[in-house]
PDB file of N, CA and C in Angstrom:
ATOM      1  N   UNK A   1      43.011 -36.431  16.058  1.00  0.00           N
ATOM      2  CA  UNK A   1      41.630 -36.031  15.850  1.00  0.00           C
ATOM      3  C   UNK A   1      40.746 -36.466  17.012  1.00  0.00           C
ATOM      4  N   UNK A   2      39.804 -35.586  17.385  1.00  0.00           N
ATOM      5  CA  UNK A   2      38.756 -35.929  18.756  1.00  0.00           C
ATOM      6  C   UNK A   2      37.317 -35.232  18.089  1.00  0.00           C
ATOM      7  N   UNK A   3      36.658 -36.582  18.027  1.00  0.00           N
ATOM      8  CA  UNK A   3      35.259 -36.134  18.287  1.00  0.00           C
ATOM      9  C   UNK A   3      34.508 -35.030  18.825  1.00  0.00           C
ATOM     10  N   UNK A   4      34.078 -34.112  18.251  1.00  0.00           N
ATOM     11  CA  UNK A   4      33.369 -32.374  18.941  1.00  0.00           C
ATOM     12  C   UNK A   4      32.251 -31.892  18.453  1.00  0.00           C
ATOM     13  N   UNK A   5      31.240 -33.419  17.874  1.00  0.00           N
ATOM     14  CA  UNK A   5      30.125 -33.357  17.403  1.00  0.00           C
ATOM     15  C   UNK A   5      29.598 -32.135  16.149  1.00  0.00           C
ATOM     16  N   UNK A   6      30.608 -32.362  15.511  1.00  0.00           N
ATOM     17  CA  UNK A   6      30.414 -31.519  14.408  1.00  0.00           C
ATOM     18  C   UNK A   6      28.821 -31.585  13.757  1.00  0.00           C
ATOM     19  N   UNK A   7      28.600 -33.032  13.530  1.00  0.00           N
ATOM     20  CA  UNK A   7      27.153 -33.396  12.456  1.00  0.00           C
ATOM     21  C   UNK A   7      25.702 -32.717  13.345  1.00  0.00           C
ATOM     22  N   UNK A   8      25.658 -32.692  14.499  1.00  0.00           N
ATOM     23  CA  UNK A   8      24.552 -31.536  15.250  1.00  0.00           C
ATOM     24  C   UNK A   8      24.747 -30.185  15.407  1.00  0.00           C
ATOM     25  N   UNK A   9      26.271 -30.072  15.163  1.00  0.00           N
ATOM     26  CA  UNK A   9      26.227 -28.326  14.675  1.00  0.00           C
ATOM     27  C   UNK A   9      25.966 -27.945  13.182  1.00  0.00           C
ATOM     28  N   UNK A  10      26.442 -28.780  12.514  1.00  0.00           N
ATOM     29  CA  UNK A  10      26.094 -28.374  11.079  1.00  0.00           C
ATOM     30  C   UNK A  10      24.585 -28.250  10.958  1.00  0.00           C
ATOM     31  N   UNK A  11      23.960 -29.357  11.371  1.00  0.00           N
ATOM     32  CA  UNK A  11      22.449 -29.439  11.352  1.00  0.00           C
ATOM     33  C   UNK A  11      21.554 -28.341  11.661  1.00  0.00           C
ATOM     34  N   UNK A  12      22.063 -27.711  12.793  1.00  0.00           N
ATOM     35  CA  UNK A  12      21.357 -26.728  13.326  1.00  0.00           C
ATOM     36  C   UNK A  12      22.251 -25.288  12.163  1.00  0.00           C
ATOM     37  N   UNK A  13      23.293 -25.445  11.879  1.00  0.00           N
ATOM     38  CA  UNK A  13      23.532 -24.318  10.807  1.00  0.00           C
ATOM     39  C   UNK A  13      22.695 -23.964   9.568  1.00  0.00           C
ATOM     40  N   UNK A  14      22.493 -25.456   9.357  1.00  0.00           N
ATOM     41  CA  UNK A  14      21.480 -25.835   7.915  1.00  0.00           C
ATOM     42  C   UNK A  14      20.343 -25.444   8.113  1.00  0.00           C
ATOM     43  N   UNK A  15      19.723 -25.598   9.414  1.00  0.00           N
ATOM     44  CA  UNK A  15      18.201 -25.274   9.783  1.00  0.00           C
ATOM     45  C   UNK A  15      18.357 -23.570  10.226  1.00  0.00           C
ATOM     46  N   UNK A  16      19.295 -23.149  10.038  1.00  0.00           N
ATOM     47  CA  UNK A  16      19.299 -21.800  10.480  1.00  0.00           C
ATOM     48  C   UNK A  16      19.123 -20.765   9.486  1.00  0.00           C
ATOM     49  N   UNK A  17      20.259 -21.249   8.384  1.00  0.00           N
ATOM     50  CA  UNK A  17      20.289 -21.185   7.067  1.00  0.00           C
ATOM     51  C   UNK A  17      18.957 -21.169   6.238  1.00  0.00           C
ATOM     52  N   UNK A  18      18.163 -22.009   6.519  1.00  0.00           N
ATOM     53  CA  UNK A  18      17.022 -22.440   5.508  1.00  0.00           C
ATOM     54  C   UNK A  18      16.031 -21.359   6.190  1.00  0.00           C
ATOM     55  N   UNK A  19      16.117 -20.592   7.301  1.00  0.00           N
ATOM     56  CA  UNK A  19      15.137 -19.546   7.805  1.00  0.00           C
ATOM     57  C   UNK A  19      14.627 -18.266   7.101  1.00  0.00           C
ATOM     58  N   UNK A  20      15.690 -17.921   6.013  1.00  0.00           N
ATOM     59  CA  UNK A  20      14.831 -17.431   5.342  1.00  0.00           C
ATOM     60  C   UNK A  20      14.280 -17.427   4.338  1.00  0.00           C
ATOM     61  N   UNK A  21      14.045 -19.023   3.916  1.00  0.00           N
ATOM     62  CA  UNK A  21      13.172 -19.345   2.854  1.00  0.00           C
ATOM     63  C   UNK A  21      13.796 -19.555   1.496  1.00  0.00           C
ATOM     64  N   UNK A  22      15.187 -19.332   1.652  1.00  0.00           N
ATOM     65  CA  UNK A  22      16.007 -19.694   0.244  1.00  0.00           C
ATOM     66  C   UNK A  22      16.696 -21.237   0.475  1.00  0.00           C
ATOM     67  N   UNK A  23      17.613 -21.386  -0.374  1.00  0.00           N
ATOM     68  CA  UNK A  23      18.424 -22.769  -0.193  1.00  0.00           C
ATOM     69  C   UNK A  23      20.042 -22.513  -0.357  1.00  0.00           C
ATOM     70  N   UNK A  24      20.240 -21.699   0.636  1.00  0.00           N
ATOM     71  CA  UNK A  24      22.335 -21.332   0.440  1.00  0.00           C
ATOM     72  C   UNK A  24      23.083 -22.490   0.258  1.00  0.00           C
ATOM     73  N   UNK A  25      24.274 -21.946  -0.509  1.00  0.00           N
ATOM     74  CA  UNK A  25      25.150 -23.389  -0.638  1.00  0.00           C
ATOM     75  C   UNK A  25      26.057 -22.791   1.308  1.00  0.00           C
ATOM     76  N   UNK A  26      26.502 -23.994   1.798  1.00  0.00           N
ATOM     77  CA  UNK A  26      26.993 -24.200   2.934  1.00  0.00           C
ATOM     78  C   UNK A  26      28.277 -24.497   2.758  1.00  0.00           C
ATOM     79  N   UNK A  27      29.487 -24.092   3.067  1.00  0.00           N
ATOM     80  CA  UNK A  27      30.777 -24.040   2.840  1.00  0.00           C
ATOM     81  C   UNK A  27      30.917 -24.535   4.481  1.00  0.00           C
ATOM     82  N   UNK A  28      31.290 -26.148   4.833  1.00  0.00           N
ATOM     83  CA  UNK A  28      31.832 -26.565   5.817  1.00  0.00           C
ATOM     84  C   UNK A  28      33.382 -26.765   5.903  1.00  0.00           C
ATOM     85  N   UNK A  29      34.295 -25.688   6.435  1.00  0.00           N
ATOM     86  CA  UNK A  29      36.030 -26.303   6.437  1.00  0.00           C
ATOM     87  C   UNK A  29      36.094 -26.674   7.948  1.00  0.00           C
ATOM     88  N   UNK A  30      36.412 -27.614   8.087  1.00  0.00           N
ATOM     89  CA  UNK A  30      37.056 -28.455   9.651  1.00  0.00           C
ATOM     90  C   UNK A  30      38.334 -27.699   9.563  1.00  0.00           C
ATOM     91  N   UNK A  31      38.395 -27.207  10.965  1.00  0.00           N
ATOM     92  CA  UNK A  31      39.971 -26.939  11.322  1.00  0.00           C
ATOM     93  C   UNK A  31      40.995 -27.750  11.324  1.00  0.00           C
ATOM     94  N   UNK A  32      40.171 -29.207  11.251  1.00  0.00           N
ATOM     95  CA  UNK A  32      41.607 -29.843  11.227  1.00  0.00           C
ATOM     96  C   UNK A  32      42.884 -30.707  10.295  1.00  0.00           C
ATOM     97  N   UNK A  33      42.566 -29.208   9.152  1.00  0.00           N
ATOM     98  CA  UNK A  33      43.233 -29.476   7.761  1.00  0.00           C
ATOM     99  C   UNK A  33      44.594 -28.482   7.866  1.00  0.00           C
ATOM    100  N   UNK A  34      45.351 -28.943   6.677  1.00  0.00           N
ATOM    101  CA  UNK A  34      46.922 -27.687   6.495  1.00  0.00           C
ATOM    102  C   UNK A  34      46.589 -27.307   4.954  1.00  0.00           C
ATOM    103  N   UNK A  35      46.410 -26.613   4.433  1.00  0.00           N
ATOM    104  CA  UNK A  35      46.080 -26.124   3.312  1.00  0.00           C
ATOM    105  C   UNK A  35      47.511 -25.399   2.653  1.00  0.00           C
ATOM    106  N   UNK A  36      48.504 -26.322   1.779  1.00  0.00           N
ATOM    107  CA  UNK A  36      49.797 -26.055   1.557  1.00  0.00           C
ATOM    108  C   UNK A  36      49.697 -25.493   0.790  1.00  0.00           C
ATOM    109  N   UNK A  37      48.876 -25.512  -0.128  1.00  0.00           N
ATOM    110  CA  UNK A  37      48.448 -24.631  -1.658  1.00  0.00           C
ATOM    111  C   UNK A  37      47.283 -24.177  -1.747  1.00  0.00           C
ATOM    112  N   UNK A  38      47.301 -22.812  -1.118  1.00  0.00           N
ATOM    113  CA  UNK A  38      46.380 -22.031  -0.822  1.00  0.00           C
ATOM    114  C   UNK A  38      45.772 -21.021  -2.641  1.00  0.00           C
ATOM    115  N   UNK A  39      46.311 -21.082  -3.456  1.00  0.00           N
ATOM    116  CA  UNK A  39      45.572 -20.963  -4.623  1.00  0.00           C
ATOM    117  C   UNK A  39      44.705 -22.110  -5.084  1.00  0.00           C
ATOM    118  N   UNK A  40      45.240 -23.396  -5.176  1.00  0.00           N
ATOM    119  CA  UNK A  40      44.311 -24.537  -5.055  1.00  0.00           C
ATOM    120  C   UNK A  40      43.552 -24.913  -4.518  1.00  0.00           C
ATOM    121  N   UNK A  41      43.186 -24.588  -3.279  1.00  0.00           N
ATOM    122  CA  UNK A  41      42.171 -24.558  -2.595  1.00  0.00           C
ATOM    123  C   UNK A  41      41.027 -23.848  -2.919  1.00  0.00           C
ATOM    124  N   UNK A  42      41.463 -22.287  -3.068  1.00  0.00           N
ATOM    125  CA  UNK A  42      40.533 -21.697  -3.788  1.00  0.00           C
ATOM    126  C   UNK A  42      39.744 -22.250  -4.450  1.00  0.00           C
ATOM    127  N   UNK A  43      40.635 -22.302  -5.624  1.00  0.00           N
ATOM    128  CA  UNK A  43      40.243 -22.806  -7.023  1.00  0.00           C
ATOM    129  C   UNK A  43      38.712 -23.966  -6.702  1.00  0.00           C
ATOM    130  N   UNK A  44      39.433 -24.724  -6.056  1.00  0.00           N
ATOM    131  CA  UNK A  44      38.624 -26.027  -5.483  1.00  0.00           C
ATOM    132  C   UNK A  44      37.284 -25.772  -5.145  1.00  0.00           C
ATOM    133  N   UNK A  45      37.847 -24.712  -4.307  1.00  0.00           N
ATOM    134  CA  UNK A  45      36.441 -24.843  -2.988  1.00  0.00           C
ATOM    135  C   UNK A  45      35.678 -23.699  -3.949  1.00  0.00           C
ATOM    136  N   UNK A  46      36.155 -22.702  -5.079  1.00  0.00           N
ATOM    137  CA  UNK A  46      34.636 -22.643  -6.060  1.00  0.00           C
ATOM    138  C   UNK A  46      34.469 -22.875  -6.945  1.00  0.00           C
ATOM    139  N   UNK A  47      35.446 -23.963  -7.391  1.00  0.00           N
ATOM    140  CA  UNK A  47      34.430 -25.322  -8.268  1.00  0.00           C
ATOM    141  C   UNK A  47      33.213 -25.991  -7.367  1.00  0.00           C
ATOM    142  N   UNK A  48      33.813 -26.189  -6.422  1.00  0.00           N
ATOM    143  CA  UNK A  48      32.697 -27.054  -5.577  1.00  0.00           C
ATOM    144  C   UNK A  48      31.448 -25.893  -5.384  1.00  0.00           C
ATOM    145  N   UNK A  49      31.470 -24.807  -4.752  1.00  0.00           N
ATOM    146  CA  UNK A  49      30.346 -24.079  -4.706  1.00  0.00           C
ATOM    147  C   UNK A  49      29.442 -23.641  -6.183  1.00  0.00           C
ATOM    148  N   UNK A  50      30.465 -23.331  -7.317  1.00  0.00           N
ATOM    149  CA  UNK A  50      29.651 -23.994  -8.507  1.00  0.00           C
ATOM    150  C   UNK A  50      28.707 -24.609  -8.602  1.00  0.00           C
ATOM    151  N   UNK A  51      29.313 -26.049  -8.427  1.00  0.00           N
ATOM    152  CA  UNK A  51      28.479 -27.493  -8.074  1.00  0.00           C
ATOM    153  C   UNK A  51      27.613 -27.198  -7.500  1.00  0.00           C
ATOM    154  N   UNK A  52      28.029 -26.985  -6.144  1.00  0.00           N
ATOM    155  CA  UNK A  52      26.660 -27.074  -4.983  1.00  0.00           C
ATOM    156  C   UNK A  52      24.888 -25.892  -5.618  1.00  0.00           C
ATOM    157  N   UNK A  53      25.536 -24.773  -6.177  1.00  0.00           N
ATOM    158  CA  UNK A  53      24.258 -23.955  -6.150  1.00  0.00           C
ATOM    159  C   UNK A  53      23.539 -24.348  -7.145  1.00  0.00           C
ATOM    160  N   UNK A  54      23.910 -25.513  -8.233  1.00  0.00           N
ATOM    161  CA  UNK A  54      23.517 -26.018  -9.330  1.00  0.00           C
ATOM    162  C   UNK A  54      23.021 -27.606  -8.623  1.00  0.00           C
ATOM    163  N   UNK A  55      22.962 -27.669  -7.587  1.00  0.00           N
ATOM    164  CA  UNK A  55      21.955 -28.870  -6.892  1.00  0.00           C
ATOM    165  C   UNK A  55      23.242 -29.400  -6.507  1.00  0.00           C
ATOM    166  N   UNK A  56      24.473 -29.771  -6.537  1.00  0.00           N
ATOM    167  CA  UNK A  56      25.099 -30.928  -6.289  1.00  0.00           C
ATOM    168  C   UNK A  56      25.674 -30.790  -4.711  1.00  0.00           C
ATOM    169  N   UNK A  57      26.212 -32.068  -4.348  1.00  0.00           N
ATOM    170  CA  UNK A  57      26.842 -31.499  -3.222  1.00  0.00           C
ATOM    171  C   UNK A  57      28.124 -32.467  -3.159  1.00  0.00           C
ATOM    172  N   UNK A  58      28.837 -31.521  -3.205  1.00  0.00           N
ATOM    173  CA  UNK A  58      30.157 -31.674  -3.202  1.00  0.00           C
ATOM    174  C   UNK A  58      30.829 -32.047  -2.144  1.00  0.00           C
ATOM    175  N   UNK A  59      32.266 -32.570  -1.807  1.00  0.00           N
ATOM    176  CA  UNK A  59      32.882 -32.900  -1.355  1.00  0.00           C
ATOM    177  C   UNK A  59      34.624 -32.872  -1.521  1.00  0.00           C
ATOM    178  N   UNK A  60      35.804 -31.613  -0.973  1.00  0.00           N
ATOM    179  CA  UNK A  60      36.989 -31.851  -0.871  1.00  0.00           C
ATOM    180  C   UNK A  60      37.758 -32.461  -0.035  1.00  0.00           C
ATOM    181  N   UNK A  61      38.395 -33.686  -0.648  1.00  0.00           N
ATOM    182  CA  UNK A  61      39.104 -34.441  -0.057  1.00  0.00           C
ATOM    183  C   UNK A  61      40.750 -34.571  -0.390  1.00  0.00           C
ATOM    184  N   UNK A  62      41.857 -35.430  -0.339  1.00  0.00           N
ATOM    185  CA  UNK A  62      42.580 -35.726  -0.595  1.00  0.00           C
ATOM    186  C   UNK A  62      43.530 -36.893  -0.850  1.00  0.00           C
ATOM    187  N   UNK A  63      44.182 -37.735  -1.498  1.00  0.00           N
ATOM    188  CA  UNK A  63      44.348 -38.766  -1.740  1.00  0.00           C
ATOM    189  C   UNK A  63      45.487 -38.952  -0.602  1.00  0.00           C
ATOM    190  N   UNK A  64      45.265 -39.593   0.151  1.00  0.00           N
ATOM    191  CA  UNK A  64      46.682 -40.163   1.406  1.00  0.00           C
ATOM    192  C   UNK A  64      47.479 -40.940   0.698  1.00  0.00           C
ATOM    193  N   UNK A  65      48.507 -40.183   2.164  1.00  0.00           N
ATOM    194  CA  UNK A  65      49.721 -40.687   1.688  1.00  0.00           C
ATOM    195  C   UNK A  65      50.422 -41.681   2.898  1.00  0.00           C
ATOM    196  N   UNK A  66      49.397 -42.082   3.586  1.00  0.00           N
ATOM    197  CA  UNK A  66      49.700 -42.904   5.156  1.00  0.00           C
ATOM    198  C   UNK A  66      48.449 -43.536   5.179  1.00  0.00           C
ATOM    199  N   UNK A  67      48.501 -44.769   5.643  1.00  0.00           N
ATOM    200  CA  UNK A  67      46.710 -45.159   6.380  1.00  0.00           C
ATOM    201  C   UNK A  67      46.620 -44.610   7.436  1.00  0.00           C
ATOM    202  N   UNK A  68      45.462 -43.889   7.639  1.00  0.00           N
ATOM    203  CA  UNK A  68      45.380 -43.252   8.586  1.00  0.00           C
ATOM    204  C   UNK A  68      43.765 -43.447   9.405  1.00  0.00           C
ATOM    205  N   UNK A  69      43.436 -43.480  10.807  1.00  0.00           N
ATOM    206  CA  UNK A  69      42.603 -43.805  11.788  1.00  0.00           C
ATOM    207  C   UNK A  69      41.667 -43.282  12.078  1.00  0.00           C
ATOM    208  N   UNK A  70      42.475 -41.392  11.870  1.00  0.00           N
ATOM    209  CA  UNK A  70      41.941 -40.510  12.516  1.00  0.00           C
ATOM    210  C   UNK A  70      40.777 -39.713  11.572  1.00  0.00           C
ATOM    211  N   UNK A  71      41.202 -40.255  10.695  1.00  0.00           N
ATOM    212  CA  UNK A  71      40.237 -39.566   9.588  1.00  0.00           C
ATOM    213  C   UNK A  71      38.492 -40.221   8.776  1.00  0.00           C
ATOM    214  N   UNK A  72      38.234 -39.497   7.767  1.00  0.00           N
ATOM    215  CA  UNK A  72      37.286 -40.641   6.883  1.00  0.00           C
ATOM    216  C   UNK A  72      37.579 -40.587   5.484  1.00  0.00           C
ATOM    217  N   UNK A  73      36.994 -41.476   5.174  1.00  0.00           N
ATOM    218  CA  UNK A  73      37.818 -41.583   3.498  1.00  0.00           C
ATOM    219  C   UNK A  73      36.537 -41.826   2.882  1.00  0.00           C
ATOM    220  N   UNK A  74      37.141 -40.773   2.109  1.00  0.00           N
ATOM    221  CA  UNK A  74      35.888 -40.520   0.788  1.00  0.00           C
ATOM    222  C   UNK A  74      36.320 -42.026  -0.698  1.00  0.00           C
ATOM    223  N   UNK A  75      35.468 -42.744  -0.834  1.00  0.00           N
ATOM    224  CA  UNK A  75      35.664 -43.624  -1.653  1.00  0.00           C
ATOM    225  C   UNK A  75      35.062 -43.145  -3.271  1.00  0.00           C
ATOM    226  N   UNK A  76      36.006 -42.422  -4.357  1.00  0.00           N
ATOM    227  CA  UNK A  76      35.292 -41.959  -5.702  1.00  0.00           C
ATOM    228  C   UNK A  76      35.387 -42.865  -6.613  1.00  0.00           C
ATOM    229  N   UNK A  77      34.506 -42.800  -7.443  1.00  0.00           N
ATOM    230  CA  UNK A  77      34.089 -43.458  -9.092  1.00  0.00           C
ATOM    231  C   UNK A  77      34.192 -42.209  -9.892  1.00  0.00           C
ATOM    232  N   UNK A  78      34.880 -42.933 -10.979  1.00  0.00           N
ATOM    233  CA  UNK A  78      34.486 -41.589 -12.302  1.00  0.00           C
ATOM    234  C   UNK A  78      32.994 -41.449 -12.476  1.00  0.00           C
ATOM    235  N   UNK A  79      32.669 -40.110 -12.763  1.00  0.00           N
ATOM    236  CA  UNK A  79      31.192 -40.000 -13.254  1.00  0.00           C
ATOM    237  C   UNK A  79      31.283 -38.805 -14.092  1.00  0.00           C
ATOM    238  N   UNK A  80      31.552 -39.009 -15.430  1.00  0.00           N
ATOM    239  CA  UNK A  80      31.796 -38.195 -16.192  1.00  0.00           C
ATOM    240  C   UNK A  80      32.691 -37.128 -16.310  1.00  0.00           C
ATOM    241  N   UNK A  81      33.165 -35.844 -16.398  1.00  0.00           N
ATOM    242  CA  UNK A  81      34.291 -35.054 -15.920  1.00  0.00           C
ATOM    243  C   UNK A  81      34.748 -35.219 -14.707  1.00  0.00           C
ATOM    244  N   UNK A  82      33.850 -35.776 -13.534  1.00  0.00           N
ATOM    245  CA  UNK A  82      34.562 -35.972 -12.532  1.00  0.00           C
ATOM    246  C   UNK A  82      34.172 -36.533 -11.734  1.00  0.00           C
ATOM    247  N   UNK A  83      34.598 -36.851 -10.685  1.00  0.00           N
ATOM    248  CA  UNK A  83      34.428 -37.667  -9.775  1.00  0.00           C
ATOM    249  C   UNK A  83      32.801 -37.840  -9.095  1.00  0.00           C
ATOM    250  N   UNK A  84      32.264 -38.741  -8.434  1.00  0.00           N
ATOM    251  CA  UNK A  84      31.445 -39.146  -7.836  1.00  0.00           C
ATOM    252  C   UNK A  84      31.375 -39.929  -6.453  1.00  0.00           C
ATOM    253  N   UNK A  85      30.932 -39.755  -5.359  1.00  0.00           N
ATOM    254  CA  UNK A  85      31.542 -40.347  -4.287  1.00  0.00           C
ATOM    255  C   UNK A  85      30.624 -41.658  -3.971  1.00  0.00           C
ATOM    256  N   UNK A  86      31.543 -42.900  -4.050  1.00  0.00           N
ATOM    257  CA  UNK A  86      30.964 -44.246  -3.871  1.00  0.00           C
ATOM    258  C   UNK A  86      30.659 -44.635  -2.857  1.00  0.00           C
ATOM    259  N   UNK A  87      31.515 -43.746  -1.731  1.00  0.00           N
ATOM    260  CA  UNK A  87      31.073 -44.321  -0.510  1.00  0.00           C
ATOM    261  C   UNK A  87      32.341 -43.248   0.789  1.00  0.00           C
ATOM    262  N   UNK A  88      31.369 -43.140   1.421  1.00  0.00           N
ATOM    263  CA  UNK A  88      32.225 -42.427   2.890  1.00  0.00           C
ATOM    264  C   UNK A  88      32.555 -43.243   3.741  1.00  0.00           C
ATOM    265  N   UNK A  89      33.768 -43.868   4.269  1.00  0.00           N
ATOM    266  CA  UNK A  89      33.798 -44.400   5.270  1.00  0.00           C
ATOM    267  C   UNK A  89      34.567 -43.388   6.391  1.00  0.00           C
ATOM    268  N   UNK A  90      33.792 -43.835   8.028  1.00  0.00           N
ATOM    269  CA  UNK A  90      34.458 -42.638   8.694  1.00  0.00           C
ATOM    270  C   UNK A  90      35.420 -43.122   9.308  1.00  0.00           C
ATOM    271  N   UNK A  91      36.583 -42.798   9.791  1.00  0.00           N
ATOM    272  CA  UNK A  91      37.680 -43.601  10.888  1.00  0.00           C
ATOM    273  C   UNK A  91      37.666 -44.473  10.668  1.00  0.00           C
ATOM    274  N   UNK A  92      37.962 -45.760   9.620  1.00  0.00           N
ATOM    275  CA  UNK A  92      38.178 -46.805   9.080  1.00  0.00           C
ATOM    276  C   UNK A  92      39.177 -47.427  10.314  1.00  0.00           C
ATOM    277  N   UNK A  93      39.348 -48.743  10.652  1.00  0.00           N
ATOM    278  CA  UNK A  93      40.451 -49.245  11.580  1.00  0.00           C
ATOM    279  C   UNK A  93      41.365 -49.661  10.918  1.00  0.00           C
ATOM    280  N   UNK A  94      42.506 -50.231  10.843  1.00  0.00           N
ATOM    281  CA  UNK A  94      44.243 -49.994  10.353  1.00  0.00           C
ATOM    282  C   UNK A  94      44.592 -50.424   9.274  1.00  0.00           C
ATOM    283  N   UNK A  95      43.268 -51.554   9.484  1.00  0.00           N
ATOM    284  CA  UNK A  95      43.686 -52.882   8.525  1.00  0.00           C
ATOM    285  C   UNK A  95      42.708 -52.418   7.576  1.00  0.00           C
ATOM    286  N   UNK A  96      41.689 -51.287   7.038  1.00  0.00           N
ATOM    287  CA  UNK A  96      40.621 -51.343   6.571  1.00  0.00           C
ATOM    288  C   UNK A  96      41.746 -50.042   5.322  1.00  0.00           C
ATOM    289  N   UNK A  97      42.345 -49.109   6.447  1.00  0.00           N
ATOM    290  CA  UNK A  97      42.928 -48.251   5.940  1.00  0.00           C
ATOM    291  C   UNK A  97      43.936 -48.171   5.230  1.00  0.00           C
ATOM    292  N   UNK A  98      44.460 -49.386   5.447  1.00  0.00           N
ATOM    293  CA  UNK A  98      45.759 -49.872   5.011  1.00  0.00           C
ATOM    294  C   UNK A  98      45.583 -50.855   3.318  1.00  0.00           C
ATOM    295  N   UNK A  99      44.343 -50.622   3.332  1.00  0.00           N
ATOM    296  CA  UNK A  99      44.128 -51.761   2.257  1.00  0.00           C
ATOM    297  C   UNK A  99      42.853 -50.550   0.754  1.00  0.00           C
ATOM    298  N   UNK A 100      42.350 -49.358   1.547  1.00  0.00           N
ATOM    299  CA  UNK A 100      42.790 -48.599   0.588  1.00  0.00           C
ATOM    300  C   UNK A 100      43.674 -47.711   0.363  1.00  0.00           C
ATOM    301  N   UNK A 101      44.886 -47.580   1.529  1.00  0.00           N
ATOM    302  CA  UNK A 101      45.686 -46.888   0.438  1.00  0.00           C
ATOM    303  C   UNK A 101      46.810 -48.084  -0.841  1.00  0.00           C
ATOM    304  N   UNK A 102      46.655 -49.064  -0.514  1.00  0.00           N
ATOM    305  CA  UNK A 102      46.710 -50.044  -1.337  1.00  0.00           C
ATOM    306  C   UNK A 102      46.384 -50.358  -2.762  1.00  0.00           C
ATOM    307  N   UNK A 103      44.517 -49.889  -2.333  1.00  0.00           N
ATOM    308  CA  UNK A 103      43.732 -49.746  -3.839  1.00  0.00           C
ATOM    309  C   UNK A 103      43.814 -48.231  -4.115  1.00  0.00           C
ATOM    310  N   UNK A 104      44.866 -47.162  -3.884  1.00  0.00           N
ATOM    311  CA  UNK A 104      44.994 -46.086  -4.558  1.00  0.00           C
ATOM    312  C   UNK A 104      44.700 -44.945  -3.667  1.00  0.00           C
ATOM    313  N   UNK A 105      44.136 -45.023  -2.465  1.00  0.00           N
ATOM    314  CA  UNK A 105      44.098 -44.215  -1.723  1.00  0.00           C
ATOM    315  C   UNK A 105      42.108 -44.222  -1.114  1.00  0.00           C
TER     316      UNK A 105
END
């Protein structure tokens, strides 16, 4: 994974988006996923747009199966049917990563 300033392109998508006076839900996929179960994904990504046009904002992630460097890890709590995100950490270092996939991923 390499840094390519994603968070100032989205920004300016969002502000582009909001030009004509509505509030779209925003469907962000990074290329740098493998999507093995491409019906599940679906499924996923419009539950999540569900969510999103009903105020929420969502987030698909996945539970690892390696600690890994290159990535960020979404930290969830139950919050009723489902999940809630406790905390984002981005590119965690080895020892940070290694200790949640420990506590479950």
């Amino acid at each position: 994974p390499l840094g390519r300033n994603t968070a100032p392109a989205l920004t300016l998508a969002a502000l582009a988006a909001l030009e004509g006076g509505q509030d779209p839900v925003l469907v962000v996929t990074p290329a740098d996923q493998t999507v093995t179960h491409p019906a599940a994904f679906t499924a996923a990504l419009h539950a999540a747009v569900r969510e999103a046009a009903g105020g929420g904002i969502t987030i698909l992630g996945i539970t690892p199966d390696r600690p890994e460097t290159g990535y960020g890890y979404i930290r969830a709590q139950q919050d009723g049917a489902g999940l809630a995100v406790a905390q984002f950490v981005e590119k965690p270092n080895l020892e940070t990563a290694q200790r949640y996939l420990a506590d479950g991923g």
